[in-house]
C-alpha atoms as a PDB file:
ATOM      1  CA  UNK A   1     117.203 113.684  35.889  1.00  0.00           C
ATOM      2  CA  UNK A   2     118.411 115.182  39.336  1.00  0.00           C
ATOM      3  CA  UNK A   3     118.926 113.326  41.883  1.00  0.00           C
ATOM      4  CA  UNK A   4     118.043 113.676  45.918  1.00  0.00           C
ATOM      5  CA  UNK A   5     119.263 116.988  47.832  1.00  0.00           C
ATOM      6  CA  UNK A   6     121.953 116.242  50.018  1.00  0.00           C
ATOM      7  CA  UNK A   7     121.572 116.028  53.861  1.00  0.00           C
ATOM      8  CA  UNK A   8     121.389 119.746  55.381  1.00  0.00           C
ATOM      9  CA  UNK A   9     121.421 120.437  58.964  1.00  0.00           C
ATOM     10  CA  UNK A  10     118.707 122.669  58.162  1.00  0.00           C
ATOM     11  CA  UNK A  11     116.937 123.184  55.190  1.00  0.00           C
ATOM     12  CA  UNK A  12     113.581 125.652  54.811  1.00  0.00           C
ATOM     13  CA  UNK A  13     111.379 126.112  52.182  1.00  0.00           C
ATOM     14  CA  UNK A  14     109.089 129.198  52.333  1.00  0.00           C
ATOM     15  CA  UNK A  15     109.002 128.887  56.147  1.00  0.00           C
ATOM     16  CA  UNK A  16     106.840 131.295  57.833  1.00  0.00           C
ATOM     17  CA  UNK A  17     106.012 131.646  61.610  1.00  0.00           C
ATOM     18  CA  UNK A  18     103.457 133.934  62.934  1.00  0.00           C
ATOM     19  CA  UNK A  19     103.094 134.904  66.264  1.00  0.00           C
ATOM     20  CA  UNK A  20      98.939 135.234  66.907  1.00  0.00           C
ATOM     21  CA  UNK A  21      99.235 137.543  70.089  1.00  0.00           C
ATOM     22  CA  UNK A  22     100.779 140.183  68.030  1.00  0.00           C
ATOM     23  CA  UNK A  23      99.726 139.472  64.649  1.00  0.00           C
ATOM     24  CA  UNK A  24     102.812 140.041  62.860  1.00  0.00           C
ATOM     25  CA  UNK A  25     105.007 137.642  60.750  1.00  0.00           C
ATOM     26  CA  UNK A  26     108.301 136.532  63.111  1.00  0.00           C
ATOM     27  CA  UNK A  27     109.701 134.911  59.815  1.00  0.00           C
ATOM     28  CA  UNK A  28     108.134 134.901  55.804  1.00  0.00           C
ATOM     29  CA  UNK A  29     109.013 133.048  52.816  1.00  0.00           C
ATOM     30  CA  UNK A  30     111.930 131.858  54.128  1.00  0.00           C
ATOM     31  CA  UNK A  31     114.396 129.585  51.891  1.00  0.00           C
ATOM     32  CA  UNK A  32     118.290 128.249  52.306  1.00  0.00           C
ATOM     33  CA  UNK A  33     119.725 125.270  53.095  1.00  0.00           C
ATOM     34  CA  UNK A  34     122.575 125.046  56.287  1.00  0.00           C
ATOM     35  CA  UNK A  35     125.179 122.023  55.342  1.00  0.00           C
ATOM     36  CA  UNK A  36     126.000 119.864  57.633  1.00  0.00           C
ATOM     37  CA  UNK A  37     129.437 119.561  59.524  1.00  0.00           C
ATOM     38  CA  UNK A  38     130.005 123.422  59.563  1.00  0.00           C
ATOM     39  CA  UNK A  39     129.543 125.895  62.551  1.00  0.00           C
ATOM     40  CA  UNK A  40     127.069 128.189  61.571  1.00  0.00           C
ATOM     41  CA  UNK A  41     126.934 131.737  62.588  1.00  0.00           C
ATOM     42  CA  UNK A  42     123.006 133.224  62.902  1.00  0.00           C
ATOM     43  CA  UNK A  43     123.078 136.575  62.802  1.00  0.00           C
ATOM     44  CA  UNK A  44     120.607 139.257  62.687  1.00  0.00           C
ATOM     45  CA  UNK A  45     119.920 142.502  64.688  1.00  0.00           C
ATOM     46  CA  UNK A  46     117.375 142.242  67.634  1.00  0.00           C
ATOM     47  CA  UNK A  47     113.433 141.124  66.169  1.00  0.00           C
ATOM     48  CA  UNK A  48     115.063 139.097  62.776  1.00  0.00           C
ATOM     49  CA  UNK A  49     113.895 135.986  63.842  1.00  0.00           C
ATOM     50  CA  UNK A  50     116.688 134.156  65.072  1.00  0.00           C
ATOM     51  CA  UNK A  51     115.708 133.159  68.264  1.00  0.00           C
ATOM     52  CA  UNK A  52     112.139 132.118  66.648  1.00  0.00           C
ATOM     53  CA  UNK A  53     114.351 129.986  63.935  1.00  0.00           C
ATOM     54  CA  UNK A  54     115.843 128.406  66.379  1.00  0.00           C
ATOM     55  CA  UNK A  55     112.881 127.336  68.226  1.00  0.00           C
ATOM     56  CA  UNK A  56     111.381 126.104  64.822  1.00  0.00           C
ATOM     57  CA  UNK A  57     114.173 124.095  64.216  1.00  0.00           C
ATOM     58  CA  UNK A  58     114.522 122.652  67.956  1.00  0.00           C
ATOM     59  CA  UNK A  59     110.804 122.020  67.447  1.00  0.00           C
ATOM     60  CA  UNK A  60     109.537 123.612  70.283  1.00  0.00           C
ATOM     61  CA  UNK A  61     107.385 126.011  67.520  1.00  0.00           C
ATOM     62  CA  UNK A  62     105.730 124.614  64.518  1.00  0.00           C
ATOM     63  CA  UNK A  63     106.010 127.023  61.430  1.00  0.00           C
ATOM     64  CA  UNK A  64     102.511 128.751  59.818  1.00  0.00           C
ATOM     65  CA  UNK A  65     104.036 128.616  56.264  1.00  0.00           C
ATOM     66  CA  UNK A  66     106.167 126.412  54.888  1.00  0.00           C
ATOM     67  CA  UNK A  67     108.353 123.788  55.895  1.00  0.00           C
ATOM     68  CA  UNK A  68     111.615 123.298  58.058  1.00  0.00           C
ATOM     69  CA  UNK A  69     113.721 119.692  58.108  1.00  0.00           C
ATOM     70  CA  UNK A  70     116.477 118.997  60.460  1.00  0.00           C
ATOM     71  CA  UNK A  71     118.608 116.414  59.654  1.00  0.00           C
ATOM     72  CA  UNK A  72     115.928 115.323  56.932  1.00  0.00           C
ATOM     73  CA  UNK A  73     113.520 115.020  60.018  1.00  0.00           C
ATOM     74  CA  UNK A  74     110.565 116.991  61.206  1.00  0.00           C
ATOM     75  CA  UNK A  75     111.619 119.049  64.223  1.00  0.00           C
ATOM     76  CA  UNK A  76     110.428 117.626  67.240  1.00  0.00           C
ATOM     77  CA  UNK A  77     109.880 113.915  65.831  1.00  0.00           C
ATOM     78  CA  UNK A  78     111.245 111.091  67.735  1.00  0.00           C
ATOM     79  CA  UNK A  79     114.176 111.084  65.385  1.00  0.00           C
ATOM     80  CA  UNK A  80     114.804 114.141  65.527  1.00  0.00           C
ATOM     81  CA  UNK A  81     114.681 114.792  69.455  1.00  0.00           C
ATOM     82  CA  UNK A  82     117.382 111.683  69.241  1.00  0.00           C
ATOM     83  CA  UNK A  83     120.152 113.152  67.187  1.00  0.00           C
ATOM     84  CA  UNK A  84     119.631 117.694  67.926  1.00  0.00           C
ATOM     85  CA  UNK A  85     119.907 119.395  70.727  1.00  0.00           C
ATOM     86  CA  UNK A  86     118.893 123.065  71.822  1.00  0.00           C
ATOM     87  CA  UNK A  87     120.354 125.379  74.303  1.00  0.00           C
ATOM     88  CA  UNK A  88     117.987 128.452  74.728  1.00  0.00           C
ATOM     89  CA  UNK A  89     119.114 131.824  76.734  1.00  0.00           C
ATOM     90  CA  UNK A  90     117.269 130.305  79.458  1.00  0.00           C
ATOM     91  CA  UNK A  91     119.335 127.468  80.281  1.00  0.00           C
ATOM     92  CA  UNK A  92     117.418 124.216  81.395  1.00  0.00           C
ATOM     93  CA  UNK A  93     119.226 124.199  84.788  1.00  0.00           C
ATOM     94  CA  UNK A  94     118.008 123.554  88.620  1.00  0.00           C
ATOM     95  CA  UNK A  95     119.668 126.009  90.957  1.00  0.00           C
ATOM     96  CA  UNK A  96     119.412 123.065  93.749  1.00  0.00           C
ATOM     97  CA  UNK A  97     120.966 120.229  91.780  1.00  0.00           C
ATOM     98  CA  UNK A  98     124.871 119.231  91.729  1.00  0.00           C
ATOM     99  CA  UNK A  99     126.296 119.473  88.726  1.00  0.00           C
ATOM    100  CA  UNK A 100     126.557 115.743  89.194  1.00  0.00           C
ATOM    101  CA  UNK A 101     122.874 115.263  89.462  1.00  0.00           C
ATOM    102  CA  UNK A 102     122.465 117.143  86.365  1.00  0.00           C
ATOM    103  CA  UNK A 103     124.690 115.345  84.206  1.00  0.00           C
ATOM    104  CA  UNK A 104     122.698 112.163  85.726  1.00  0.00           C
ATOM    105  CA  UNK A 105     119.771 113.794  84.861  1.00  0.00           C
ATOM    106  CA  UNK A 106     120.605 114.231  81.508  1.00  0.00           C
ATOM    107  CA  UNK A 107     121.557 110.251  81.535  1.00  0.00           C
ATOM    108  CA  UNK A 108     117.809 109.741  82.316  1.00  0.00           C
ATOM    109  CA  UNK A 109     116.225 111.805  79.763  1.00  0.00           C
ATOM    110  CA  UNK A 110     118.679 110.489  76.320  1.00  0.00           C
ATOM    111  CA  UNK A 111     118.625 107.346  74.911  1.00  0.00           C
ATOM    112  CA  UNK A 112     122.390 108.094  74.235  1.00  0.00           C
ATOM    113  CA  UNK A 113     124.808 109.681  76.648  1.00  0.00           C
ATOM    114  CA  UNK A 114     128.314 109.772  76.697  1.00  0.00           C
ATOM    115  CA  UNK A 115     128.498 110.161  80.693  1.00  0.00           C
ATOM    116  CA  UNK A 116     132.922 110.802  80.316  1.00  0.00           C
ATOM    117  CA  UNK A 117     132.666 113.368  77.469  1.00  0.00           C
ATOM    118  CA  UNK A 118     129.894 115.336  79.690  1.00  0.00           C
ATOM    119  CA  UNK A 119     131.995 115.155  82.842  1.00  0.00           C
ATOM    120  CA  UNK A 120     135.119 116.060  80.377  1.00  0.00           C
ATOM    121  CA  UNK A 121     133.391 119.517  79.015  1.00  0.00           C
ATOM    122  CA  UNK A 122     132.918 119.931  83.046  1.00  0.00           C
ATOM    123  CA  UNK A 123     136.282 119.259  84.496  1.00  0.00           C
ATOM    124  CA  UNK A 124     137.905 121.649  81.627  1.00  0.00           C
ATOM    125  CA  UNK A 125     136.331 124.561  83.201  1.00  0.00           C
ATOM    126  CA  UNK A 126     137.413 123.473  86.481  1.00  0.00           C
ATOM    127  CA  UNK A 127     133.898 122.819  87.950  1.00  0.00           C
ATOM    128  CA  UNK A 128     133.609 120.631  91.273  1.00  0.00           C
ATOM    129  CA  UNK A 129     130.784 117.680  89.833  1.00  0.00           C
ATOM    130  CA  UNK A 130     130.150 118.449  94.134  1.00  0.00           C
ATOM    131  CA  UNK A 131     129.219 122.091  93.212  1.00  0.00           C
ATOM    132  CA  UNK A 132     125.294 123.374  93.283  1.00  0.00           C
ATOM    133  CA  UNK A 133     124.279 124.753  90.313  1.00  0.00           C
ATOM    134  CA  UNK A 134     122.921 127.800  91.778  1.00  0.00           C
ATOM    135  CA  UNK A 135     126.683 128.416  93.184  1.00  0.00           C
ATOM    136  CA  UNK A 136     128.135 128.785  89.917  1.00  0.00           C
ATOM    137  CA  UNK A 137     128.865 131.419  88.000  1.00  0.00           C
ATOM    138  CA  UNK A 138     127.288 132.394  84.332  1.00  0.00           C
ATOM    139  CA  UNK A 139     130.121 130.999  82.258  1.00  0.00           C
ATOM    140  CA  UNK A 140     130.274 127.992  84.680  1.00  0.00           C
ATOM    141  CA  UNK A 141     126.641 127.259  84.464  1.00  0.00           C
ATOM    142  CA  UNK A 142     126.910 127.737  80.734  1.00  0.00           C
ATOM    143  CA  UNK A 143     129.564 125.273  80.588  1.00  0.00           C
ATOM    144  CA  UNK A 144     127.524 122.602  82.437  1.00  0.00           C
ATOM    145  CA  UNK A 145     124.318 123.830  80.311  1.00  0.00           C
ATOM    146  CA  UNK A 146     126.794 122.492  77.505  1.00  0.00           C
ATOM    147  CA  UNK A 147     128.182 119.797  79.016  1.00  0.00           C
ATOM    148  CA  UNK A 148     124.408 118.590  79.003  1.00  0.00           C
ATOM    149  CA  UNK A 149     123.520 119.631  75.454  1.00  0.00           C
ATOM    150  CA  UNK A 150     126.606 117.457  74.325  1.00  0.00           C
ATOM    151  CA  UNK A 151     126.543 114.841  76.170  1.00  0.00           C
ATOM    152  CA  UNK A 152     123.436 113.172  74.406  1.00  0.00           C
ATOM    153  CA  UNK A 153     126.280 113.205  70.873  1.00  0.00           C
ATOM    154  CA  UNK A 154     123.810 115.377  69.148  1.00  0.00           C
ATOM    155  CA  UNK A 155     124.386 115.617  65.363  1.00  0.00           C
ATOM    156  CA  UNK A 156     123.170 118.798  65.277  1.00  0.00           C
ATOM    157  CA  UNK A 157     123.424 121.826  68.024  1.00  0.00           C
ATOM    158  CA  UNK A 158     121.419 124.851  68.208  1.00  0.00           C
ATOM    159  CA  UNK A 159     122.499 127.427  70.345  1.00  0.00           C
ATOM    160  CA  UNK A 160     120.469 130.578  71.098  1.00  0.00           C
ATOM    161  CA  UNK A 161     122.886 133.075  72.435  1.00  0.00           C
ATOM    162  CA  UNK A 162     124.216 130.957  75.349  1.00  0.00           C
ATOM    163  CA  UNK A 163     126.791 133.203  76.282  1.00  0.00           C
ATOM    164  CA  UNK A 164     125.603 136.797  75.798  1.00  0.00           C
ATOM    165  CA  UNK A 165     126.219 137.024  79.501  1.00  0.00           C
ATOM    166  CA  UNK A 166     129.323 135.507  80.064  1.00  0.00           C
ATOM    167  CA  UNK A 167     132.972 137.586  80.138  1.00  0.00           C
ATOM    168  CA  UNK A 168     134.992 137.320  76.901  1.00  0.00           C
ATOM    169  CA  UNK A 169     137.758 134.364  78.851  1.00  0.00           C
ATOM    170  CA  UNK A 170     134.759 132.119  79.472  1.00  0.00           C
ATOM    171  CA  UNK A 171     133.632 132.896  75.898  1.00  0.00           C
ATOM    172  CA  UNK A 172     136.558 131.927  74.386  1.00  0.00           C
ATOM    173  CA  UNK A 173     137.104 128.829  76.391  1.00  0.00           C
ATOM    174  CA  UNK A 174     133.483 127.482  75.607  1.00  0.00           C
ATOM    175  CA  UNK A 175     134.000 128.637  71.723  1.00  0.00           C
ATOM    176  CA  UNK A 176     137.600 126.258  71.974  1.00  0.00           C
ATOM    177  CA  UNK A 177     135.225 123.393  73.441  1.00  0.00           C
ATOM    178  CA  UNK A 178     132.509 123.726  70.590  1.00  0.00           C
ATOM    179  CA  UNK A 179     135.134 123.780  67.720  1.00  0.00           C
ATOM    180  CA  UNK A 180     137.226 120.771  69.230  1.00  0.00           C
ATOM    181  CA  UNK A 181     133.749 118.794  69.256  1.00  0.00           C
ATOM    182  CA  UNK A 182     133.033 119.959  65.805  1.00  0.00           C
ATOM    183  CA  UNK A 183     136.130 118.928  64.738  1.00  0.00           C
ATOM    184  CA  UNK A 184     136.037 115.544  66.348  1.00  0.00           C
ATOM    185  CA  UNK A 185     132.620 114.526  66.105  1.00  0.00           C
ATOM    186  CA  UNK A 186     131.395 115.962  63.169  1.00  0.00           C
ATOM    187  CA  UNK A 187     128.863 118.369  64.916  1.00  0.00           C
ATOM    188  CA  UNK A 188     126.601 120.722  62.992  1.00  0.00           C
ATOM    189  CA  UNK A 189     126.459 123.583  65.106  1.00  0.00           C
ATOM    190  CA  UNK A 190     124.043 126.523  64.477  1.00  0.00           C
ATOM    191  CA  UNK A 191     124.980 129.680  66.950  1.00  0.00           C
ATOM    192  CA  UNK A 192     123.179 132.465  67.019  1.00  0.00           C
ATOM    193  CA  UNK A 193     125.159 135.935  68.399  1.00  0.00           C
ATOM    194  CA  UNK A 194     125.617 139.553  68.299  1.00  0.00           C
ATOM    195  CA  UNK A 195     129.080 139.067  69.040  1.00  0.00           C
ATOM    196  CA  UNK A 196     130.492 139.572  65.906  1.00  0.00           C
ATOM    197  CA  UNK A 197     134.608 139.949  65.792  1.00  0.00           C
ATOM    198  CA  UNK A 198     134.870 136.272  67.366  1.00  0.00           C
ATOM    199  CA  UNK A 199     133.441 134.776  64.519  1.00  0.00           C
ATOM    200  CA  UNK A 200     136.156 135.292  62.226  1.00  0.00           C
ATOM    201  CA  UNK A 201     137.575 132.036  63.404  1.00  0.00           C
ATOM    202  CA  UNK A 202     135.148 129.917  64.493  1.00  0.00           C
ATOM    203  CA  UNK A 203     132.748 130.030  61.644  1.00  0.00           C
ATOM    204  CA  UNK A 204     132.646 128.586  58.385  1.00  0.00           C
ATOM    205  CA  UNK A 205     129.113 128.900  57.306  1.00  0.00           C
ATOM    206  CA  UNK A 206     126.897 132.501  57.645  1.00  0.00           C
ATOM    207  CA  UNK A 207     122.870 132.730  58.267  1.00  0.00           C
ATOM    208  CA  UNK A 208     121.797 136.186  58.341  1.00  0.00           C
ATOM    209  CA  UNK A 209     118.558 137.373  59.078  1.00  0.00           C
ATOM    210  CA  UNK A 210     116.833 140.821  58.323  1.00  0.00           C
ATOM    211  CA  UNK A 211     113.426 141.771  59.349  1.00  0.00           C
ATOM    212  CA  UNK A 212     112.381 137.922  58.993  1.00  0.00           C
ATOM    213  CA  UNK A 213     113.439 137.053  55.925  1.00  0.00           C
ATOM    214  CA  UNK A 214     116.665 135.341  54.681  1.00  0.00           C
ATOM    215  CA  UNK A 215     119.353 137.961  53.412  1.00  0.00           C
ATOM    216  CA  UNK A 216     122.437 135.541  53.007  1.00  0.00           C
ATOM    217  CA  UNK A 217     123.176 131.269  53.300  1.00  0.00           C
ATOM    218  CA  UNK A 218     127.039 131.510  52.152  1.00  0.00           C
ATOM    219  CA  UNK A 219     130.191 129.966  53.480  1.00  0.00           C
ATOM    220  CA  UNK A 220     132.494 132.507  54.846  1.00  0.00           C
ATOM    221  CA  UNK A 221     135.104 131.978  52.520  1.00  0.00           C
ATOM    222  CA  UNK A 222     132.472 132.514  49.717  1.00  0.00           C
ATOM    223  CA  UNK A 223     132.085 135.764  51.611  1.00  0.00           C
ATOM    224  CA  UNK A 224     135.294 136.990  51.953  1.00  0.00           C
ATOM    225  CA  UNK A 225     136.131 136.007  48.233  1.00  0.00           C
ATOM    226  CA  UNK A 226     133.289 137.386  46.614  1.00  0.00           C
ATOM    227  CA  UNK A 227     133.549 141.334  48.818  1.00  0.00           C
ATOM    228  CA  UNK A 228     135.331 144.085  48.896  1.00  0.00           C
ATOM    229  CA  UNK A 229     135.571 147.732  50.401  1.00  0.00           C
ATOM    230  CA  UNK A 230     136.433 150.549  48.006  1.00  0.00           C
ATOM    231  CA  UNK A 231     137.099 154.220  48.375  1.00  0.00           C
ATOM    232  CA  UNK A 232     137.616 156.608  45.861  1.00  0.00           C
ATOM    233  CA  UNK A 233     136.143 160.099  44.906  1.00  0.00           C
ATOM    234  CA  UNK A 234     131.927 160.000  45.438  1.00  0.00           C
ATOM    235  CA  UNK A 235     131.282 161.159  41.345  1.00  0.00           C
ATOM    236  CA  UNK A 236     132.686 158.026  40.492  1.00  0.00           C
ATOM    237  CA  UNK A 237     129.814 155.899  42.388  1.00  0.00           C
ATOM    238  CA  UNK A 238     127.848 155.331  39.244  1.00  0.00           C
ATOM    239  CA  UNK A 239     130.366 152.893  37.960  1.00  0.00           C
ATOM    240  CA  UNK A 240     130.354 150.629  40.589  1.00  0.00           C
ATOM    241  CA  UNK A 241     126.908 149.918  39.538  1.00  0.00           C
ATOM    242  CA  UNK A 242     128.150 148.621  36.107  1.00  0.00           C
ATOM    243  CA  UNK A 243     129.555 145.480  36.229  1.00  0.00           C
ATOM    244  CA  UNK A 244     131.064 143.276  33.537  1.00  0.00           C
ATOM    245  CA  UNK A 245     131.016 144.574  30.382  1.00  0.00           C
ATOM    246  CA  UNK A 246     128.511 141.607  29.300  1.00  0.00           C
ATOM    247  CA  UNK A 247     124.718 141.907  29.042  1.00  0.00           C
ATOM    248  CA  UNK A 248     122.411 143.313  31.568  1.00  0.00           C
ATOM    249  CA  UNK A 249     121.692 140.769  33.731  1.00  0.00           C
ATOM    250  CA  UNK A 250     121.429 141.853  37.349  1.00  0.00           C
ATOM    251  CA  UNK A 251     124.031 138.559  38.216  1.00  0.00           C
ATOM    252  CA  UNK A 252     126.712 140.455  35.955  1.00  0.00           C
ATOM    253  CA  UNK A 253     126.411 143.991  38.071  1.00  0.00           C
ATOM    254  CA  UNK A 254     128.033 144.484  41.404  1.00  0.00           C
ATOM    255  CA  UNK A 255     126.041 144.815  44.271  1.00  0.00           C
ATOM    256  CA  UNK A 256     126.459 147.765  46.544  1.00  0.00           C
ATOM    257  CA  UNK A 257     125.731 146.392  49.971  1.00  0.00           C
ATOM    258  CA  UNK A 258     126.014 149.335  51.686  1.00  0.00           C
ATOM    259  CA  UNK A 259     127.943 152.885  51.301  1.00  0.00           C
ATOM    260  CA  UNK A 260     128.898 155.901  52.753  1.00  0.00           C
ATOM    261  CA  UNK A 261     129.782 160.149  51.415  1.00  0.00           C
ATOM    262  CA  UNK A 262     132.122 161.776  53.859  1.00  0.00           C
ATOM    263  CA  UNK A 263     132.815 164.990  51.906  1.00  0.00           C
ATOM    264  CA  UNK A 264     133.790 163.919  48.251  1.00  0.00           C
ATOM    265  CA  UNK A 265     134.827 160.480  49.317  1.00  0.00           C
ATOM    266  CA  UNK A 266     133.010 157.328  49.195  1.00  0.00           C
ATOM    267  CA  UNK A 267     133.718 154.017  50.835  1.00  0.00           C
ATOM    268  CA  UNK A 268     131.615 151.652  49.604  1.00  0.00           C
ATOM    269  CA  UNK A 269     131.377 147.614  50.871  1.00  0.00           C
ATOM    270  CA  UNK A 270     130.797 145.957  47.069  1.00  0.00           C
ATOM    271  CA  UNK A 271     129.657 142.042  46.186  1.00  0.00           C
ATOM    272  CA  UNK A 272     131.844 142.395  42.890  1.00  0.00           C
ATOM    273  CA  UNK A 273     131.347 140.706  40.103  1.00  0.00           C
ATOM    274  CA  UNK A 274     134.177 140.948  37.714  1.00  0.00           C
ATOM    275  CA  UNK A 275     136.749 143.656  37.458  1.00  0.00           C
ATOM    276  CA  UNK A 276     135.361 147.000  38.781  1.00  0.00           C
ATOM    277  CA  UNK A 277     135.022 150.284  36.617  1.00  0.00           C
ATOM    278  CA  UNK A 278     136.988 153.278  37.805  1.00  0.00           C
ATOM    279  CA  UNK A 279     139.827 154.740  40.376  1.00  0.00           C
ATOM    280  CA  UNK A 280     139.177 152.904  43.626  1.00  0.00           C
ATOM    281  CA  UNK A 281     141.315 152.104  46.283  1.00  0.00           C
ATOM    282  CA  UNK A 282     140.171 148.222  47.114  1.00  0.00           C
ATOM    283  CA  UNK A 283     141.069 146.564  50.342  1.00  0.00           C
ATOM    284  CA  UNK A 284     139.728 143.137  51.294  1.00  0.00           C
ATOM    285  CA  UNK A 285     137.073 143.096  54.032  1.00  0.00           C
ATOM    286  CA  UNK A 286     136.678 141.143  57.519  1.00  0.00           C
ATOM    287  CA  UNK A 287     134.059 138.970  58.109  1.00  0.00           C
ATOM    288  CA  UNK A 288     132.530 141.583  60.734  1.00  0.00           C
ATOM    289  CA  UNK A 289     132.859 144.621  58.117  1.00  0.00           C
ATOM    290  CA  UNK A 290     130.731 142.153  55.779  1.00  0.00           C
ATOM    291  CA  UNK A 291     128.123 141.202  58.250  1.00  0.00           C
ATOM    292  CA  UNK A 292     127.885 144.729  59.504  1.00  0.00           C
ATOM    293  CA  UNK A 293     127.652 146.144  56.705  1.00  0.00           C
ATOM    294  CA  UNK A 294     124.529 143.444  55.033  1.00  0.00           C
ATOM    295  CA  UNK A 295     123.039 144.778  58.390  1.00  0.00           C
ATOM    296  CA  UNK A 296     123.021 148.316  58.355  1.00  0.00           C
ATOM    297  CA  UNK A 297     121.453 148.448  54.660  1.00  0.00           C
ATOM    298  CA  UNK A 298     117.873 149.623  54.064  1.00  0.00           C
ATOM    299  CA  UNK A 299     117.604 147.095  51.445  1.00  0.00           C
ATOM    300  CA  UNK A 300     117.044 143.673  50.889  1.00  0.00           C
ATOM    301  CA  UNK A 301     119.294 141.489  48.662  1.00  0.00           C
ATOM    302  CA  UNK A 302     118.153 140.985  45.177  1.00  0.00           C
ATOM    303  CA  UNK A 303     116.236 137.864  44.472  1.00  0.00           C
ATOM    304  CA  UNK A 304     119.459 136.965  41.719  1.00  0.00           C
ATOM    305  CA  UNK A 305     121.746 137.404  44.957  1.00  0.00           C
ATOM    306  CA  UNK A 306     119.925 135.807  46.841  1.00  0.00           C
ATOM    307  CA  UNK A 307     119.976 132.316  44.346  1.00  0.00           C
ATOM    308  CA  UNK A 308     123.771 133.433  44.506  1.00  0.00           C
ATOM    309  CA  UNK A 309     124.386 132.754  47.698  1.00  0.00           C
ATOM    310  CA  UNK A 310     122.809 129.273  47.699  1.00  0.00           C
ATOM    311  CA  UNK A 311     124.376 128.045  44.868  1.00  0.00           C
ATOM    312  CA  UNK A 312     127.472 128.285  47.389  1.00  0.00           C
ATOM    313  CA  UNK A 313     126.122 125.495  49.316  1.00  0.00           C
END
C-alpha cells in the first residue's frame, strides 16, 4: 500500500491549456512534479509554454485538460493566493507611487507582510524608499517589483522572466537576493529565463519545455551525472545507440540527445546508460551544453526517459 505523494511546489497531471482565439494547444498532456525548497529553472525556447505555465500555476489561467496543484492547493484559491506569489514581465508597479507607497501598498493587499525584509531587499540595491517609481531604472524597479513579491513570505515564487531587461550587475545582484531568501526561508522558487550560463549556480532543479509538452523534471545534479559529450570518428555512431549489454529495453540504451558530423567527426551530447561502446573521447558537460542541446533536438524524449527523469524527484 503506497502512501500520500509528498508536497510539490508544483505538481501537473495531464495539464492542458488552450488558447480559444487561436485554437492551438499552449500546453498538452503535461506531467512532472517540481519539489519544494529548490530554485527551479523553466526553460524553453520562445512559444513552449512557459509563460502560460506560469500563469496556470499563479492562477491567473485555469487549465482545459488536466490538473495543476500548488502547494497541494488549487491555483488561485484563498490558500493558495496566501502562501505564492507571481512576478510577470509586466511588473505590477505605478509609475507615480514612492517606492514607499508601494511597499505600503503591498501591506494592504497580504494578510502577511514582513514590512523590514521588503524595505531590506530595497535598501540593498541602494533605492531611496523617497524615490518615484517611474524614476527608477529597470533593475531598480525590478528590485522593488521583488521586494513586493517577497515581502508577503510567499512559500512559493514564480517568476516570469523578471529580468530579461535588466544589465548582467543588476542580474546578478537580484539572483544573490533570491538564493539568500531561498536559503533562509525555505522558498520554492520557479524562474523562468533564456539566460542560460547563470544558471549553473543558482539552480538545483530543471523544467524544460518543448513545443508544450514536458521534455525534462530532473535535478541538475541528476543532469550533470547522468550526460556526457563524446567525439570520436562519425562510423562509430551506431554504437552509441547500444547500451548495456543487457536486454532490449529502451531504459538500458543511451539516448542521443542531440549530435553533430563535421567531416568524419562526431560530437555527440549522450544520456548514458552504462559504459559506452567504442573509441570516444568523453568530457563531462555544463549545465548550458545540456539544456542547449535538449533544445535544439527535433525530437521529443522517449516516454521511458521521460518516467526517468521523474523518478529523480
Amino acid at each position: 500500500m503506497t502512501g500520500p505523494a509528498p508536497s510539490a511546489a508544483i505538481r501537473a497531471t495531464g495539464l492542458g491549456f488552450r488558447y480559444r482565439a487561436r485554437g492551438n494547444w499552449a500546453m498538452q498532456d503535461c506531467e512532472f512534479t517540481v519539489p519544494t525548497g529548490r530554485i527551479t529553472a523553466l526553460v524553453g525556447r520562445n512559444g513552449a509554454g512557459k509563460s502560460t505555465l506560469l500563469h496556470l500555476a499563479g492562477g491567473l489561467l485555469r487549465p482545459h485538460a488536466g490538473e495543476i496543484l500548488v502547494l497541494d492547493d488549487a491555483p488561485g484559491s484563498p490558500a493558495a493566493r496566501a502562501r505564492v506569489a507571481l512576478l510577470t514581465q509586466h511588473k505590477p508597479l505605478y509609475p507615480r507611487f514612492t517606492v514607499a507607497d508601494t511597499l505600503q501598498m503591498g501591506e494592504k493587499l497580504n494578510t502577511a507582510w514582513d514590512q523590514p525584509a521588503a524595505e531590506r531587499i530595497v535598501r540593498e540595491g541602494g533605492i531611496p524608499l523617497a524615490a518615484r517609481i517611474g524614476d527608477l531604472s529597470p533593475g531598480q524597479a525590478t528590485r522593488v517589483a521583488l521586494a513586493l513579491a517577497l515581502g508577503k513570505r510567499p512559500e512559493l515564487l514564480l517568476l516570469d522572466e523578471p529580468m530579461a531587461d535588466i544589465d548582467p550587475v543588476a542580474r546578478g545582484e537580484i539572483m544573490a537576493t533570491l538564493m539568500t531568501e531561498a536559503a533562509e526561508s525555505g522558498t520554492s522558487i520557479v524562474l523562468s529565463t533564456h539566460i542560460l550560463p547563470e544558471l549553473e549556480q543558482t539552480c538545483d532543479w530543471v523544467l524544460l519545455l518543448r513545443m508544450g509538452r514536458v521534455q525534462l523534471s530532473e535535478s541538475v545534479d541528476a543532469l550533470r551525472d547522468s550526460h556526457v559529450v563524446v567525439t570520436g570518428h562519425a562510423a562509430q555512431a551506431s554504437l552509441l545507440a547500444e547500451g548495456t549489454d543487457q536486454g532490449d529495453s529502451p531504459a538500458e540504451r543511451h539516448t542521443i540527445v542531440h549530435h553533430r558530423v563535421t567531416g568524419r567527426h562526431l560530437t555527440a551530447l549522450v544520456r548514458q546508460c552504462g559504459p559506452l561502446h567504442g573509441d570516444w573521447h568523453v568530457e563531462q558537460p555544463r549545465l548550458e551544453d545540456i539544456l542547449v542541446g535538449y533544445l535544439q533536438t527535433g525530437d521529443m524524449v522517449s516516454p521511458t526517459a521521460t518516467k526517468r527523469t521523474e523518478a529523480a524527484a
